[in-house]
PDB file of N, CA and C in Angstrom:
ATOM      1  N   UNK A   1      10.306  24.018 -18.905  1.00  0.00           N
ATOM      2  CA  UNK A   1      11.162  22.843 -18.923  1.00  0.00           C
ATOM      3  C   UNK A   1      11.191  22.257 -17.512  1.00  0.00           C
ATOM      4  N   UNK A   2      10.662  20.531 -17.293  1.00  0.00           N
ATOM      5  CA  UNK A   2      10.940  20.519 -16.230  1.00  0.00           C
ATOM      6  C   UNK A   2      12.312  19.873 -15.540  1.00  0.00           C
ATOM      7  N   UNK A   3      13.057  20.031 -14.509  1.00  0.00           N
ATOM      8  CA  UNK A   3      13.920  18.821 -13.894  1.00  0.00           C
ATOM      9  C   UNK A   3      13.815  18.214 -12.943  1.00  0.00           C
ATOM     10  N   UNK A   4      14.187  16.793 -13.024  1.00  0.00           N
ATOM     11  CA  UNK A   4      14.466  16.524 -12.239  1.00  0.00           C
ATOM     12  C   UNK A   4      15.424  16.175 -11.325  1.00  0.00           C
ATOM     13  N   UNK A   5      15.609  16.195 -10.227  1.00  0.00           N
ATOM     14  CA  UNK A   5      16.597  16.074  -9.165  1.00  0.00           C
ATOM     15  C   UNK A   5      17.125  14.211  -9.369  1.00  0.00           C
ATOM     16  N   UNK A   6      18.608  13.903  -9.357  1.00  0.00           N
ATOM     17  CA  UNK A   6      19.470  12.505  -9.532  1.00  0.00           C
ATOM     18  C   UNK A   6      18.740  12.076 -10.655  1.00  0.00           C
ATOM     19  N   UNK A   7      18.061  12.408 -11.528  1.00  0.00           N
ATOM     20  CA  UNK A   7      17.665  11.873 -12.716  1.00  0.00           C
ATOM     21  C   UNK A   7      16.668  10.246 -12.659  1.00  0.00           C
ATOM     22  N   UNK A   8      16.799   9.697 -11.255  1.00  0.00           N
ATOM     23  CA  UNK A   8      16.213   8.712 -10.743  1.00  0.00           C
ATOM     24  C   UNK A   8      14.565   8.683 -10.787  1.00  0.00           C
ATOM     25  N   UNK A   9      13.968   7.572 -11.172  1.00  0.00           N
ATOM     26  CA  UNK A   9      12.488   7.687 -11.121  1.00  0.00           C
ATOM     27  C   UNK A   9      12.261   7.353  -9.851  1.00  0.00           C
ATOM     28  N   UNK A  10      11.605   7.969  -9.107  1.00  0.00           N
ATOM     29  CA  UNK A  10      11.176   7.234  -7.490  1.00  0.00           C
ATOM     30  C   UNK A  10       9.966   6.389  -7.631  1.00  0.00           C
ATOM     31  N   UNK A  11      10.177   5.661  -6.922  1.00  0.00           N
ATOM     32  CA  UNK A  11       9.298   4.332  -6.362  1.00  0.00           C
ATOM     33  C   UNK A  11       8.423   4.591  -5.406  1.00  0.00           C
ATOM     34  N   UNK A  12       7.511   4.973  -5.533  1.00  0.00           N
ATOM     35  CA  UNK A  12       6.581   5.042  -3.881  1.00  0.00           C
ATOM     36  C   UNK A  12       6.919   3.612  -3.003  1.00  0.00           C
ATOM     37  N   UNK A  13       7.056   3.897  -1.762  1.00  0.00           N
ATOM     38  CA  UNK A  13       7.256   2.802  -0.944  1.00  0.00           C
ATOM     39  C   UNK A  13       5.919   2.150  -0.123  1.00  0.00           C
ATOM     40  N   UNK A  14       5.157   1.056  -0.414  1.00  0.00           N
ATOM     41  CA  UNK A  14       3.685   0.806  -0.297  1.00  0.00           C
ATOM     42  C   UNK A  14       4.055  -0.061   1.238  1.00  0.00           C
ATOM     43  N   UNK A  15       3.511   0.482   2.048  1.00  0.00           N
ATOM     44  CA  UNK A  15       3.789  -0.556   3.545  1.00  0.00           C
ATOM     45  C   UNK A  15       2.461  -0.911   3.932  1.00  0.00           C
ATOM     46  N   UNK A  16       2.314  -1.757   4.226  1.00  0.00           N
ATOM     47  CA  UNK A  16       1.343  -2.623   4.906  1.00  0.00           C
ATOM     48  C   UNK A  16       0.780  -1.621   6.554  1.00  0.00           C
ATOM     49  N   UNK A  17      -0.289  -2.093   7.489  1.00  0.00           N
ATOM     50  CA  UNK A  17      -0.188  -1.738   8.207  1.00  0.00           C
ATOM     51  C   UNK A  17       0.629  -2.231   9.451  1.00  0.00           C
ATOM     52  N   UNK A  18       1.040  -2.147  10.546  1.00  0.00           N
ATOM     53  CA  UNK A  18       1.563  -2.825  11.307  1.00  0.00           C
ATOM     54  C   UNK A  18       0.683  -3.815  12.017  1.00  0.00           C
ATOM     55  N   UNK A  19       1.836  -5.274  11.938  1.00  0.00           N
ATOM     56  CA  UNK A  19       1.262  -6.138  12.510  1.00  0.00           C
ATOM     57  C   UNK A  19       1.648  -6.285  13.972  1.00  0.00           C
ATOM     58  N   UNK A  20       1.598  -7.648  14.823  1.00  0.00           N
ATOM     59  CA  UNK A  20       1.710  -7.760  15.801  1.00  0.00           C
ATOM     60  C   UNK A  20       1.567  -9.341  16.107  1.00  0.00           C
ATOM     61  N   UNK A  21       2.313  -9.479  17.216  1.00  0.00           N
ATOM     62  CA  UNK A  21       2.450 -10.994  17.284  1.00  0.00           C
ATOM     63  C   UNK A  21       1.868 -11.563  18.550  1.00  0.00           C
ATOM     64  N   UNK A  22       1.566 -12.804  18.763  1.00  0.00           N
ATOM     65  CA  UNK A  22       0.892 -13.538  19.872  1.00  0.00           C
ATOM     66  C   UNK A  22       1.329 -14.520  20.188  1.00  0.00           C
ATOM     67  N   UNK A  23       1.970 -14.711  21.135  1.00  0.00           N
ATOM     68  CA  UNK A  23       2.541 -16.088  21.566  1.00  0.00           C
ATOM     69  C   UNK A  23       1.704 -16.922  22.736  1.00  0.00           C
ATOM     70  N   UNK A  24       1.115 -17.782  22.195  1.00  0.00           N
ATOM     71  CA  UNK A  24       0.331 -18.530  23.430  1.00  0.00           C
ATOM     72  C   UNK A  24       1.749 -19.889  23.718  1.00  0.00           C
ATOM     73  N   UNK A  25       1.765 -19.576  24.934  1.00  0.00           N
ATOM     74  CA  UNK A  25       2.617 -20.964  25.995  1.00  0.00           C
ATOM     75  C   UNK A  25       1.856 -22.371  26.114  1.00  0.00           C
ATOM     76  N   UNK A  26       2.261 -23.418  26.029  1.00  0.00           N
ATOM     77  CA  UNK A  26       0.814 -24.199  26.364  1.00  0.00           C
ATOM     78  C   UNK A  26       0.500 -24.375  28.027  1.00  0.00           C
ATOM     79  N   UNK A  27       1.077 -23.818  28.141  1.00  0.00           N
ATOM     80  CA  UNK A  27       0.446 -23.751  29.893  1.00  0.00           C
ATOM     81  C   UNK A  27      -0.367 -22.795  29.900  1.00  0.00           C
ATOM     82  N   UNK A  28      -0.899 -21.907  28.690  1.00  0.00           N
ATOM     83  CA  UNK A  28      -1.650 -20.725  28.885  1.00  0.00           C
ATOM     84  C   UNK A  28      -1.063 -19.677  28.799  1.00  0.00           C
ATOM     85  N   UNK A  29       0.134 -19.376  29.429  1.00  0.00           N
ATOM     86  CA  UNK A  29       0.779 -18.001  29.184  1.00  0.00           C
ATOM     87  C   UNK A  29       0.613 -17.303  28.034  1.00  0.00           C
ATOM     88  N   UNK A  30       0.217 -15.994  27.622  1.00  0.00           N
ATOM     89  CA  UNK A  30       0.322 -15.400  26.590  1.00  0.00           C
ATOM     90  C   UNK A  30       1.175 -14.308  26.727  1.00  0.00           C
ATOM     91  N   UNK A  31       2.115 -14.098  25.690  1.00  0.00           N
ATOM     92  CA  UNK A  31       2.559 -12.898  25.439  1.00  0.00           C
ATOM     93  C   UNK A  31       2.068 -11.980  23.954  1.00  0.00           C
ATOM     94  N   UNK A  32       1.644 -10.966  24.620  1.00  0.00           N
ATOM     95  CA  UNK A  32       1.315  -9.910  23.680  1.00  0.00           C
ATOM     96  C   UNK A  32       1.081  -8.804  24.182  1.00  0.00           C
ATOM     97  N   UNK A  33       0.253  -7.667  23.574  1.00  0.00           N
ATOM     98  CA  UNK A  33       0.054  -6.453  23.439  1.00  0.00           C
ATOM     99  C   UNK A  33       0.772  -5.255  23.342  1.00  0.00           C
ATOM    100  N   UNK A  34       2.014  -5.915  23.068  1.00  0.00           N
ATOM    101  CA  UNK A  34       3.407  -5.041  22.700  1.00  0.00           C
ATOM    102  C   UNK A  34       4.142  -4.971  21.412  1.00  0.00           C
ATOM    103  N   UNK A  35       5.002  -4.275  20.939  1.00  0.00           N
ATOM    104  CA  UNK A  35       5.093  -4.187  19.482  1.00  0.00           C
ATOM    105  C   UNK A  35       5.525  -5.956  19.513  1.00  0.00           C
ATOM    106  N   UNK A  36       6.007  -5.938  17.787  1.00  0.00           N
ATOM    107  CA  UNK A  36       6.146  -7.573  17.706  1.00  0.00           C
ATOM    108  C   UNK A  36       7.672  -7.342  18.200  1.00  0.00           C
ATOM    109  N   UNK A  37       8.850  -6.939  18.190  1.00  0.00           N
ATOM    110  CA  UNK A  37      10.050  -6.947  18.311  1.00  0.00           C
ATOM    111  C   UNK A  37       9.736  -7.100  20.054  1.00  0.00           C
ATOM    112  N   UNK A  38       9.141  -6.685  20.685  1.00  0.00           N
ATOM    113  CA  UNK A  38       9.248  -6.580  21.809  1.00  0.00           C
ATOM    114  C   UNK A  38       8.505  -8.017  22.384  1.00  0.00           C
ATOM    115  N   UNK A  39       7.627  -8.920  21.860  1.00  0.00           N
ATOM    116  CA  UNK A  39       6.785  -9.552  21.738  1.00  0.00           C
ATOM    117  C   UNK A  39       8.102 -10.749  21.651  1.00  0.00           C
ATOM    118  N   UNK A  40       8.885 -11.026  20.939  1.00  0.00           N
ATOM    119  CA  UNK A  40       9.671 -11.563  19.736  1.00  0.00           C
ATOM    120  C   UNK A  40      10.486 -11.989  21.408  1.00  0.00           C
ATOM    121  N   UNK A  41      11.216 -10.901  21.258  1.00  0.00           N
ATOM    122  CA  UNK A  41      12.507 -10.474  22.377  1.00  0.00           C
ATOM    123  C   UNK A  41      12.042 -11.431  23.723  1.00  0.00           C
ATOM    124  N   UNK A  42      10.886 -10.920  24.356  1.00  0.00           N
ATOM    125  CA  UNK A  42      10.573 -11.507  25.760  1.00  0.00           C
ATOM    126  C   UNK A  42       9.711 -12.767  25.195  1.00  0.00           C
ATOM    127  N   UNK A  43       9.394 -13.389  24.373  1.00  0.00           N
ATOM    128  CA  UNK A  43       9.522 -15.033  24.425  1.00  0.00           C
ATOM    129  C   UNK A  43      10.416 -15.545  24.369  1.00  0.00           C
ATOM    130  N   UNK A  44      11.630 -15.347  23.658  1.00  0.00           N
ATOM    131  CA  UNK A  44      13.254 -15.739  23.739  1.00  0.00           C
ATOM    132  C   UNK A  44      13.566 -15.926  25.200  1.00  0.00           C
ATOM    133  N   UNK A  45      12.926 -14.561  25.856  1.00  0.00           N
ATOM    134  CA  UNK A  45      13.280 -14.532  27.421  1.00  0.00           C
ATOM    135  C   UNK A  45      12.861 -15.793  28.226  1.00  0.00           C
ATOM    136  N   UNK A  46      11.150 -15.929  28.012  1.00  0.00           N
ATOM    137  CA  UNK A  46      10.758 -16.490  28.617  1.00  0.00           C
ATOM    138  C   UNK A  46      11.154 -17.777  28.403  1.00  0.00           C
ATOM    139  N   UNK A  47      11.196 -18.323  27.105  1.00  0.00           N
ATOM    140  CA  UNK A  47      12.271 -19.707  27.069  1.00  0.00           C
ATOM    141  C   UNK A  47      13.092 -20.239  27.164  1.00  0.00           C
ATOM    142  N   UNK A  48      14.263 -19.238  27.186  1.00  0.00           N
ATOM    143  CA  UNK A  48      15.129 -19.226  28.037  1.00  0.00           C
ATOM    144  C   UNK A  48      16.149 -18.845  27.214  1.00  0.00           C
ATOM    145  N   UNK A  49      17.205 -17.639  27.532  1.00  0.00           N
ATOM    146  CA  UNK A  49      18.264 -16.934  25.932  1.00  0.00           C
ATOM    147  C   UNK A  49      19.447 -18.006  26.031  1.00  0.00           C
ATOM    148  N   UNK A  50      19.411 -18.717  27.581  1.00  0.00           N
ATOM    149  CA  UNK A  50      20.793 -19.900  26.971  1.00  0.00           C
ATOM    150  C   UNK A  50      20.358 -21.385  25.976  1.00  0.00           C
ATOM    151  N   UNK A  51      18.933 -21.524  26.265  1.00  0.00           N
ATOM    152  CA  UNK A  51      18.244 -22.676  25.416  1.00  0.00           C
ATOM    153  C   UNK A  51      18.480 -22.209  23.799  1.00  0.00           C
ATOM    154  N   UNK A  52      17.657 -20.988  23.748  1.00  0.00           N
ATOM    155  CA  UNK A  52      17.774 -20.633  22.162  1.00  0.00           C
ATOM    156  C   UNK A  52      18.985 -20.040  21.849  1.00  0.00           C
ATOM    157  N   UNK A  53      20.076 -19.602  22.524  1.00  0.00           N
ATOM    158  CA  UNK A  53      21.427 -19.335  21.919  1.00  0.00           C
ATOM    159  C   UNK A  53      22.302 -20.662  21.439  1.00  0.00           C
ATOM    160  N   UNK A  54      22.143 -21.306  22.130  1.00  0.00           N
ATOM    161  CA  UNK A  54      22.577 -22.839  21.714  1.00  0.00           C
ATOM    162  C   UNK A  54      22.273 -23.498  20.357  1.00  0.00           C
ATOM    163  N   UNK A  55      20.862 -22.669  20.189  1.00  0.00           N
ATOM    164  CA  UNK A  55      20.405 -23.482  18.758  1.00  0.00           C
ATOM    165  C   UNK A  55      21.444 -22.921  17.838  1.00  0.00           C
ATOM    166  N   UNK A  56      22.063 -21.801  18.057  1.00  0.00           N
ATOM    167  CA  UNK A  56      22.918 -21.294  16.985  1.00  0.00           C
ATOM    168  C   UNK A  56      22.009 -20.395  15.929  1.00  0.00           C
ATOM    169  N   UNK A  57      21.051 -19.667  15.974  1.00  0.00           N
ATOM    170  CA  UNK A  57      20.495 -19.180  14.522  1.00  0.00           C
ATOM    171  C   UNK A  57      20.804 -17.883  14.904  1.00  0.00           C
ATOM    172  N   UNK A  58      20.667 -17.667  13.606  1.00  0.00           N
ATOM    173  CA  UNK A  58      21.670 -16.525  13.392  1.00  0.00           C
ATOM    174  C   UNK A  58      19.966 -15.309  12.355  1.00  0.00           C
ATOM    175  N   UNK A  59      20.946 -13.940  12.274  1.00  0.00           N
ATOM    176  CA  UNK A  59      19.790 -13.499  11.933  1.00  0.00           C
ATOM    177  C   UNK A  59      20.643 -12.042  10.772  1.00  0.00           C
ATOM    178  N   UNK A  60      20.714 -11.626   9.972  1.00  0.00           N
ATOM    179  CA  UNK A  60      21.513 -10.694   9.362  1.00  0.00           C
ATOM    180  C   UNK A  60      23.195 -11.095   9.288  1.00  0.00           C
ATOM    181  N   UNK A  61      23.448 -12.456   9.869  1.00  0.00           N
ATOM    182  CA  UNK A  61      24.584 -12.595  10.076  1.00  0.00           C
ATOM    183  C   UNK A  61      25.214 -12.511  11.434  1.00  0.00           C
ATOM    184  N   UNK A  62      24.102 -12.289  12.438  1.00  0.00           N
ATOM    185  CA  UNK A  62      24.550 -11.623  14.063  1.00  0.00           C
ATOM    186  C   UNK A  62      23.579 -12.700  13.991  1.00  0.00           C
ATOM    187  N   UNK A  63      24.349 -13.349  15.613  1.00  0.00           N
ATOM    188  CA  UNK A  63      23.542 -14.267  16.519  1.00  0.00           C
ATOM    189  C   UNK A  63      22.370 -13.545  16.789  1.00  0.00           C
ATOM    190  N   UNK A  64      21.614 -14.622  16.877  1.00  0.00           N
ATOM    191  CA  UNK A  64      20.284 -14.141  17.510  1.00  0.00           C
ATOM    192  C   UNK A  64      19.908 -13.959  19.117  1.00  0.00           C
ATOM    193  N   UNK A  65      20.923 -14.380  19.964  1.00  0.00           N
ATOM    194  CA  UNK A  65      21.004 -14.168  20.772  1.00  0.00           C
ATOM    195  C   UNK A  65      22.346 -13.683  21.239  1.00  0.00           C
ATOM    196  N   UNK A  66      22.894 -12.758  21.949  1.00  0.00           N
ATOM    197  CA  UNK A  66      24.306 -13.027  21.690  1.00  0.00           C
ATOM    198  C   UNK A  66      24.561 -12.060  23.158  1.00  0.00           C
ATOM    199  N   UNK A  67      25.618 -11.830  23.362  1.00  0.00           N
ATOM    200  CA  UNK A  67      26.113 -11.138  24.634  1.00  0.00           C
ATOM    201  C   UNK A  67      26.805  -9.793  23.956  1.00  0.00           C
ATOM    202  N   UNK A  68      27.436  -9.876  22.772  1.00  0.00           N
ATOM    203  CA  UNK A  68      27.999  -8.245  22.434  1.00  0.00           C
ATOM    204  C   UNK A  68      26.917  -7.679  21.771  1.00  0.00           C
ATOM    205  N   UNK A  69      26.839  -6.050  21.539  1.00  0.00           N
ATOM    206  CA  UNK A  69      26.412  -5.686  20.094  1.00  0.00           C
ATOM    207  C   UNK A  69      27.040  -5.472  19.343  1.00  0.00           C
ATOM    208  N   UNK A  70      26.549  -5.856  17.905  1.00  0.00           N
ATOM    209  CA  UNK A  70      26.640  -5.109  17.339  1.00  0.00           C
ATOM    210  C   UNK A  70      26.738  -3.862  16.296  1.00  0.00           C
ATOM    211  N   UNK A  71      27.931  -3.402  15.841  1.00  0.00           N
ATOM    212  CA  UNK A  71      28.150  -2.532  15.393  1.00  0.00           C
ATOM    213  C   UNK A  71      27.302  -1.716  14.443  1.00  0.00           C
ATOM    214  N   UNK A  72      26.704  -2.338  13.276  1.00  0.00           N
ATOM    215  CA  UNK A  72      25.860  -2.548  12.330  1.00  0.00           C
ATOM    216  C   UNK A  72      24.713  -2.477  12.884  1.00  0.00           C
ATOM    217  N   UNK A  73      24.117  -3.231  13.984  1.00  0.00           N
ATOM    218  CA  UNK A  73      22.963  -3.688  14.104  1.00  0.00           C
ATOM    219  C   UNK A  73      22.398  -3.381  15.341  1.00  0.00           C
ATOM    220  N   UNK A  74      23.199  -2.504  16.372  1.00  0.00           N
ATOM    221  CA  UNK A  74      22.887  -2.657  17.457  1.00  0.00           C
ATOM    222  C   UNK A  74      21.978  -1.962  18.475  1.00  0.00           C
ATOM    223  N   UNK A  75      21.099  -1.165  16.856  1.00  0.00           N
ATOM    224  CA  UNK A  75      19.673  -0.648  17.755  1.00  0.00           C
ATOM    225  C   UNK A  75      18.603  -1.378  17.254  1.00  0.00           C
ATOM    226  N   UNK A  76      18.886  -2.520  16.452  1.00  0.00           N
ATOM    227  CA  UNK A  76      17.960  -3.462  16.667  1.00  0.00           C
ATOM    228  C   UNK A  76      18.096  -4.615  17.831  1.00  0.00           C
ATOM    229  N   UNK A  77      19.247  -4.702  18.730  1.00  0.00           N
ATOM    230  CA  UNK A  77      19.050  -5.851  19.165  1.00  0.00           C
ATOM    231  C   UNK A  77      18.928  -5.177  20.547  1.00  0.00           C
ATOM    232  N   UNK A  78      17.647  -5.978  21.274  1.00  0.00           N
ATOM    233  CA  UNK A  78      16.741  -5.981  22.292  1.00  0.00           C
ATOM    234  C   UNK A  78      17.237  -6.529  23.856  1.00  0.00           C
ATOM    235  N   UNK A  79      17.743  -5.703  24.989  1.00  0.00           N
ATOM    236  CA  UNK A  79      18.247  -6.379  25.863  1.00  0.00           C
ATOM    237  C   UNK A  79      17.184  -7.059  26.372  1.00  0.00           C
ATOM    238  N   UNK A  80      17.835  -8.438  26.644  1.00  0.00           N
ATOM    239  CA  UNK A  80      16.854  -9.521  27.956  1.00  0.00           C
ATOM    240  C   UNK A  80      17.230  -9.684  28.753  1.00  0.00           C
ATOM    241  N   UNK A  81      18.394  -8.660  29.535  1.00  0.00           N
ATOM    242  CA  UNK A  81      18.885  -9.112  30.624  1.00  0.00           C
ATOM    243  C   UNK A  81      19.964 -10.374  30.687  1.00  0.00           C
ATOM    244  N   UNK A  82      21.143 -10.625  32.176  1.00  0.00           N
ATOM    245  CA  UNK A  82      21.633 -11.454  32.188  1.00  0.00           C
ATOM    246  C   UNK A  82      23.173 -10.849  30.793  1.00  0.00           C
ATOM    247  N   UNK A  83      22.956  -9.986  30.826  1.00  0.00           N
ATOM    248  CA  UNK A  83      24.019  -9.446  29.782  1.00  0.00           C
ATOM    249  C   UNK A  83      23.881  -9.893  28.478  1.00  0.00           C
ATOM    250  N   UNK A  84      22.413 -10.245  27.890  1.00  0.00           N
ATOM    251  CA  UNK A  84      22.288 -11.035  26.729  1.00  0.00           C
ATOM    252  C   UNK A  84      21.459 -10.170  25.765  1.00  0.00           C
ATOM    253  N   UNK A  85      21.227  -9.743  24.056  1.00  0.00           N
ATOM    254  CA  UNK A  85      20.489  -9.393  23.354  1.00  0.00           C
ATOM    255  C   UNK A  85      20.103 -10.286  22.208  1.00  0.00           C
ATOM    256  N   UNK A  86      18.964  -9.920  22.232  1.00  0.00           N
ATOM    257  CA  UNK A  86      17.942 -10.618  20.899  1.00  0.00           C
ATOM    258  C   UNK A  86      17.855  -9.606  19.546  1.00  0.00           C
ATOM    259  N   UNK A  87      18.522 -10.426  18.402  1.00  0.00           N
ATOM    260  CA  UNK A  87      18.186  -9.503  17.367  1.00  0.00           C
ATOM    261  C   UNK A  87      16.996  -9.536  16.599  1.00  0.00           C
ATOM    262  N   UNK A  88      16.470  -8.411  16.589  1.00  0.00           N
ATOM    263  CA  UNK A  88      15.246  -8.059  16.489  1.00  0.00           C
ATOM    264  C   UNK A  88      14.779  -7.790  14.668  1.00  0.00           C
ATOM    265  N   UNK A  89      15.732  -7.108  14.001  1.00  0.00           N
ATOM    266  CA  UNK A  89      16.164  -6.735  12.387  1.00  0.00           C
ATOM    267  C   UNK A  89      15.831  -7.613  11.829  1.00  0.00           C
ATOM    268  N   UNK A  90      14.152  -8.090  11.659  1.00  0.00           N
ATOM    269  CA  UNK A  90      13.055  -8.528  10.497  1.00  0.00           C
ATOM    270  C   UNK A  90      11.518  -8.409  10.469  1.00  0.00           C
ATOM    271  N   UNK A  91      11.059  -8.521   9.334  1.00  0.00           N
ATOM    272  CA  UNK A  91       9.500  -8.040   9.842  1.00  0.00           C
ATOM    273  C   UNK A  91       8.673  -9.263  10.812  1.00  0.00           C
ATOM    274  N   UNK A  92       7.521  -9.071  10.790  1.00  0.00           N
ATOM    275  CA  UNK A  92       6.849  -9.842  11.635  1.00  0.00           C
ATOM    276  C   UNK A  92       6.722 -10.571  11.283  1.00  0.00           C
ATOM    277  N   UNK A  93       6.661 -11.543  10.115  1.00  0.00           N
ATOM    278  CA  UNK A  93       6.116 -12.426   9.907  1.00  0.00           C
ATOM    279  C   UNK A  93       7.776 -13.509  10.025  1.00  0.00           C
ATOM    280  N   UNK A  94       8.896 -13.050   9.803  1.00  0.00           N
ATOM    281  CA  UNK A  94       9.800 -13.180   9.845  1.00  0.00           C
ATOM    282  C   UNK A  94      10.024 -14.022  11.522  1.00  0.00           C
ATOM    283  N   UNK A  95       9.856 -13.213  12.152  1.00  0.00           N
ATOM    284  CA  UNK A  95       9.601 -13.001  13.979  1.00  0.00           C
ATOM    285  C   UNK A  95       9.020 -14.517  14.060  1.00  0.00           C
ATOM    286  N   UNK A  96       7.600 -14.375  13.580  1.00  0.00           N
ATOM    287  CA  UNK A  96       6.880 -15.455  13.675  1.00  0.00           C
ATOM    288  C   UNK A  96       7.476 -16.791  13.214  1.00  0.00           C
ATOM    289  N   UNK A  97       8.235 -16.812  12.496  1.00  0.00           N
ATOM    290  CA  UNK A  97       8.331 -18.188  11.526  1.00  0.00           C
ATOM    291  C   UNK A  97       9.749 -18.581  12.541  1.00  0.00           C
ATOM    292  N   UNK A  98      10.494 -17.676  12.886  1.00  0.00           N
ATOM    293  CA  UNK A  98      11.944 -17.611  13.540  1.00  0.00           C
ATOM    294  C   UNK A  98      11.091 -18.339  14.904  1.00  0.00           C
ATOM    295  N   UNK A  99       9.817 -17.902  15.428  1.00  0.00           N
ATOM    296  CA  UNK A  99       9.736 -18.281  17.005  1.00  0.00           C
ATOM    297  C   UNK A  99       9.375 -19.717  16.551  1.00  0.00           C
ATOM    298  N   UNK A 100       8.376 -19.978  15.636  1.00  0.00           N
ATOM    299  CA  UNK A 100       8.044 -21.420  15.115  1.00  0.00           C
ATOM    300  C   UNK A 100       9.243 -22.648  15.380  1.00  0.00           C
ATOM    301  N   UNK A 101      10.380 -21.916  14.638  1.00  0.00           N
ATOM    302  CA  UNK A 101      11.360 -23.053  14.577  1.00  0.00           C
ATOM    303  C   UNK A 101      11.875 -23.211  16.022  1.00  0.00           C
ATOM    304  N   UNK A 102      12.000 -22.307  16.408  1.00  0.00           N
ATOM    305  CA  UNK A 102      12.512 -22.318  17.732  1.00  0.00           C
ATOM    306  C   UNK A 102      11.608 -23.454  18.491  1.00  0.00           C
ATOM    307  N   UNK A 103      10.907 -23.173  18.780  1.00  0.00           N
ATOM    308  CA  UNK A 103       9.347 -23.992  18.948  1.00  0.00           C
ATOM    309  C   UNK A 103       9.529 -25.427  18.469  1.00  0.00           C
ATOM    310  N   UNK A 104       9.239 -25.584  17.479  1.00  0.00           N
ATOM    311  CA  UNK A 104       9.840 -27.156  17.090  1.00  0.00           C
ATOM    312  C   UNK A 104      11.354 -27.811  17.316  1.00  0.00           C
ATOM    313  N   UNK A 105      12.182 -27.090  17.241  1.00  0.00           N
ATOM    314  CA  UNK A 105      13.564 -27.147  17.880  1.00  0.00           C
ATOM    315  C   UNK A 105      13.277 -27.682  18.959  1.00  0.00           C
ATOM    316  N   UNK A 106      12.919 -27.253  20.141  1.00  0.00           N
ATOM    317  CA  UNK A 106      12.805 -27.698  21.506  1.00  0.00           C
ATOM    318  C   UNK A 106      11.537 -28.045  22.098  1.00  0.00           C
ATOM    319  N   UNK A 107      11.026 -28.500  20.719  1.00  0.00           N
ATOM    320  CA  UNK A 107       9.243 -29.273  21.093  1.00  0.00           C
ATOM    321  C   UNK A 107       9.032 -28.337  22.424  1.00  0.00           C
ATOM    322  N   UNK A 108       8.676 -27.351  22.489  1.00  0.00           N
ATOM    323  CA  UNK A 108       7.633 -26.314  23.139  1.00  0.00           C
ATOM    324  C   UNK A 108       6.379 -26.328  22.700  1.00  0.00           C
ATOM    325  N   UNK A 109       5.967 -26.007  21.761  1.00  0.00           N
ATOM    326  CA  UNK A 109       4.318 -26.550  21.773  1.00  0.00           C
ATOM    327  C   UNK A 109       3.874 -25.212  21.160  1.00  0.00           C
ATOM    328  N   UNK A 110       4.474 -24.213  20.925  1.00  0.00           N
ATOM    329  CA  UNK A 110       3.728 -23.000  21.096  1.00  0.00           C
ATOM    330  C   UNK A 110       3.147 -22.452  20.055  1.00  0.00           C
ATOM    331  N   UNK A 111       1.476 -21.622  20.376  1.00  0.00           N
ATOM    332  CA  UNK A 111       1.033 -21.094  19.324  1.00  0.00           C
ATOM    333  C   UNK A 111       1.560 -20.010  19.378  1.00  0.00           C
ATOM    334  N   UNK A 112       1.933 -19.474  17.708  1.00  0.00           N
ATOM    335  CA  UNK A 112       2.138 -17.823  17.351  1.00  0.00           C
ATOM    336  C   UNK A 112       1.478 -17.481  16.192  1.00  0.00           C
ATOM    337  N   UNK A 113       0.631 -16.338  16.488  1.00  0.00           N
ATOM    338  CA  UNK A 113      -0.041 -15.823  15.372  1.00  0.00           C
ATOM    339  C   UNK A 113       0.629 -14.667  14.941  1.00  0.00           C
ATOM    340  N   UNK A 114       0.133 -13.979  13.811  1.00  0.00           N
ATOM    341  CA  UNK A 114       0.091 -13.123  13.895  1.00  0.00           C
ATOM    342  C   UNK A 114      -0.955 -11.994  13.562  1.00  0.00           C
ATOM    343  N   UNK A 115      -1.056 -10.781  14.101  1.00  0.00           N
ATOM    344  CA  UNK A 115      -2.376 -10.211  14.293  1.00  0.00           C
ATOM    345  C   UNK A 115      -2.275  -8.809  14.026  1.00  0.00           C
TER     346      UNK A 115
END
């Protein structure tokens, strides 16, 4: 006879491999070769965390840029210095589409792939 354990059928969980992100500046600057959260985090930096905190976007419900952590969330969000964190809590492609708007928000110009 067999049992099973919570009576629950399990789901295999199928993940992709990890991606990674590329931010070209149009002055040339590139950021990459670091995970994408980290990738994500220091273009926020480099554009500046009071420009994109202003836009107001929000991300799980927590600013996307913000000065506290928290509670819930606060080993996803990424210090940039200046007493400020970037929340980091989505996949990459997520990352990507979030830097896009940002990007058109403040006509920056910038390419982001992802890779």
């Amino acid at each position: 006879v067999e049992h099973k354990a919570g009576g629950k059928k399990s789901v295999p969980i199928v993940r992709t491999g990890r991606t990674g992100l590329v931010v070209t500046f149009p002055d040339g600057t590139v950021v990459a070769d670091m995970p994408a959260k980290t990738v994500f985090a220091e273009t926020i930096k480099r554009i500046g965390t009071m420009k994109v905190r202003r836009l107001g976007l929000t991300l799980c419900k927590v600013p996307l840029v913000s000065n506290t952590l928290d509670k819930k969330y606060s080993n996803a969000q990424e210090p940039v210095g200046g007493g400020f964190y970037v929340m980091t809590h989505s996949n990459t492609k997520q990352k990507a589409q979030i830097l896009e708007k940002i990007s058109d928000q403040l006509h920056l110009g910038l390419k982001v792939e992802i890779v």
